[in-house]
Protein backbone atom coordinates (compact mmCIF):
# COMPACT_ATOMS: atom_id res chain seq x y z
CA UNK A 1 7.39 41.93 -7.02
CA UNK A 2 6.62 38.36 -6.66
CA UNK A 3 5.34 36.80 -3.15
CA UNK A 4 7.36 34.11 -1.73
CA UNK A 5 6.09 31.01 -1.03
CA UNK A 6 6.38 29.84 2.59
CA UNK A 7 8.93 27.65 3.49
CA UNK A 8 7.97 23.83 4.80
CA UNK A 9 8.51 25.28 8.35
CA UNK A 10 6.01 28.13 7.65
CA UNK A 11 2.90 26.04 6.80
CA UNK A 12 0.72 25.49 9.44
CA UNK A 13 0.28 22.52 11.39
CA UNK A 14 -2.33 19.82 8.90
CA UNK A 15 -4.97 18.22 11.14
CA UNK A 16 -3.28 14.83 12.46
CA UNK A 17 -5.85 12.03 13.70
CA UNK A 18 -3.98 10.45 15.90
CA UNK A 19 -0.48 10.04 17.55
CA UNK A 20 2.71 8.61 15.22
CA UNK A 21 2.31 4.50 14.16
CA UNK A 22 -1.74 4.87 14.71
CA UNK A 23 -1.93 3.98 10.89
CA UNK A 24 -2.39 0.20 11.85
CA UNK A 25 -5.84 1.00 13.55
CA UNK A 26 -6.47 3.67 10.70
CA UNK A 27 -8.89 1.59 7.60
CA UNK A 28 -7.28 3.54 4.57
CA UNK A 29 -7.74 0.72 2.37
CA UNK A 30 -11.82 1.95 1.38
CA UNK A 31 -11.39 3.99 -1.68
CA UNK A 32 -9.06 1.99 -3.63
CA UNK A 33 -10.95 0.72 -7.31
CA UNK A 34 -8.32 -2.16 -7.47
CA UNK A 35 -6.69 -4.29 -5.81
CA UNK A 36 -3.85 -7.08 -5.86
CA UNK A 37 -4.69 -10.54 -6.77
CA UNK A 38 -1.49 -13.54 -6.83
CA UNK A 39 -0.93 -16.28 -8.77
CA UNK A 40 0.56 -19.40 -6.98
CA UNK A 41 1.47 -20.34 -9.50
CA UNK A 42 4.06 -17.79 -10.24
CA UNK A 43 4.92 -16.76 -6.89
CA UNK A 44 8.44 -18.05 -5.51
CA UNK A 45 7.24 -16.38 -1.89
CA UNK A 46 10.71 -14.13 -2.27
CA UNK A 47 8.90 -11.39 -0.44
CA UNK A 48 9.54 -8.62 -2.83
CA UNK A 49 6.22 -7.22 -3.05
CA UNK A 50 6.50 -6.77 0.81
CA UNK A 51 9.80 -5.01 0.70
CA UNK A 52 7.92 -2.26 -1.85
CA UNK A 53 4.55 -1.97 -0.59
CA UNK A 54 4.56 1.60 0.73
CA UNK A 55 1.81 1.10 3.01
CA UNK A 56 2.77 -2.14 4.66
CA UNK A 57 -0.52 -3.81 3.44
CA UNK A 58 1.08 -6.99 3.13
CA UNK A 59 0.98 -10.28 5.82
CA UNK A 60 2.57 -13.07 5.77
CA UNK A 61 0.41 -16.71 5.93
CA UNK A 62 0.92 -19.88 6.89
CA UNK A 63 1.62 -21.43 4.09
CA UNK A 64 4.57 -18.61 3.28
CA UNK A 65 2.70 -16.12 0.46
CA UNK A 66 2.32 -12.93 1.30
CA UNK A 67 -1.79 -11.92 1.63
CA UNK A 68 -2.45 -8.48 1.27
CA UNK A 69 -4.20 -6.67 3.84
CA UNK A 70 -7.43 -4.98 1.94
CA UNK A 71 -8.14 -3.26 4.81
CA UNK A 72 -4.50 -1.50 4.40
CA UNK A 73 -4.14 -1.86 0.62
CA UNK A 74 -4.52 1.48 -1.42
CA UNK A 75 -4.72 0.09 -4.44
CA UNK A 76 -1.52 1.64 -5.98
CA UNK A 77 -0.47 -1.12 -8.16
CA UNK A 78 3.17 -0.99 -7.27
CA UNK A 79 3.68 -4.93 -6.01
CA UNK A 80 2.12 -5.93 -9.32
CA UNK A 81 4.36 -3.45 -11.49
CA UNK A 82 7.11 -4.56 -9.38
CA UNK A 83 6.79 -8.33 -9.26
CA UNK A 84 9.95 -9.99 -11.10
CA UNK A 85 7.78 -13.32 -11.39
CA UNK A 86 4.63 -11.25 -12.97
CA UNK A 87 2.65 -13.29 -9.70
CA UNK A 88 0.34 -10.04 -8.92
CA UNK A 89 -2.37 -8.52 -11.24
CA UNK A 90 -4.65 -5.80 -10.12
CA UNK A 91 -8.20 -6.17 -10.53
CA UNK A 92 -11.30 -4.13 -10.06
CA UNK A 93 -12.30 -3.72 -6.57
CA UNK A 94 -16.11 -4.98 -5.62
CA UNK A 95 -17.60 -2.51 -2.98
């Protein structure tokens, strides 16, 4: 007879650092080994690589392109996949 798995409600409670929306104070950007880098270029400033980013790792400056926060920035390559304009590359991150 097989054991059966838990279900999601079963697991036990994971460690959690802080309390809900803390992630802003959190630095998860540290072990990323690339990172974003735009060409004005290309970019039109539409915004779409801050729509996708799934860790919100993307500000706004004041001349209207959208700098990525490398503090935030995991390194997952999505806003450069994802770019319509081909504006974002990743490159190797210097530690």
């Amino acid at each position: 007879m097989r054991n059966k798995k838990p279900g999601w409600k079963e697991y036990p409670i994971a460690a959690v650092i802080d309390k809900p929306g803390s992630a802003t104070y959190q630095n998860t950007g540290d072990w990323k080994t690339l990172r974003p880098l735009r060409d004005d270029s290309k970019c039109d400033k539409c915004g779409f690589c801050w729509i996708i980013c799934p860790d919100a790792a993307l500000l706004i400056d004041e001349d209207g392109y959208y700098e990525v926060d490398l503090y935030h920035c995991k390194g997952c390559g999505i806003c450069a996949h994802e770019c319509k304009k081909g504006a974002i590359k990743m490159i190797p991150e210097e530690h």
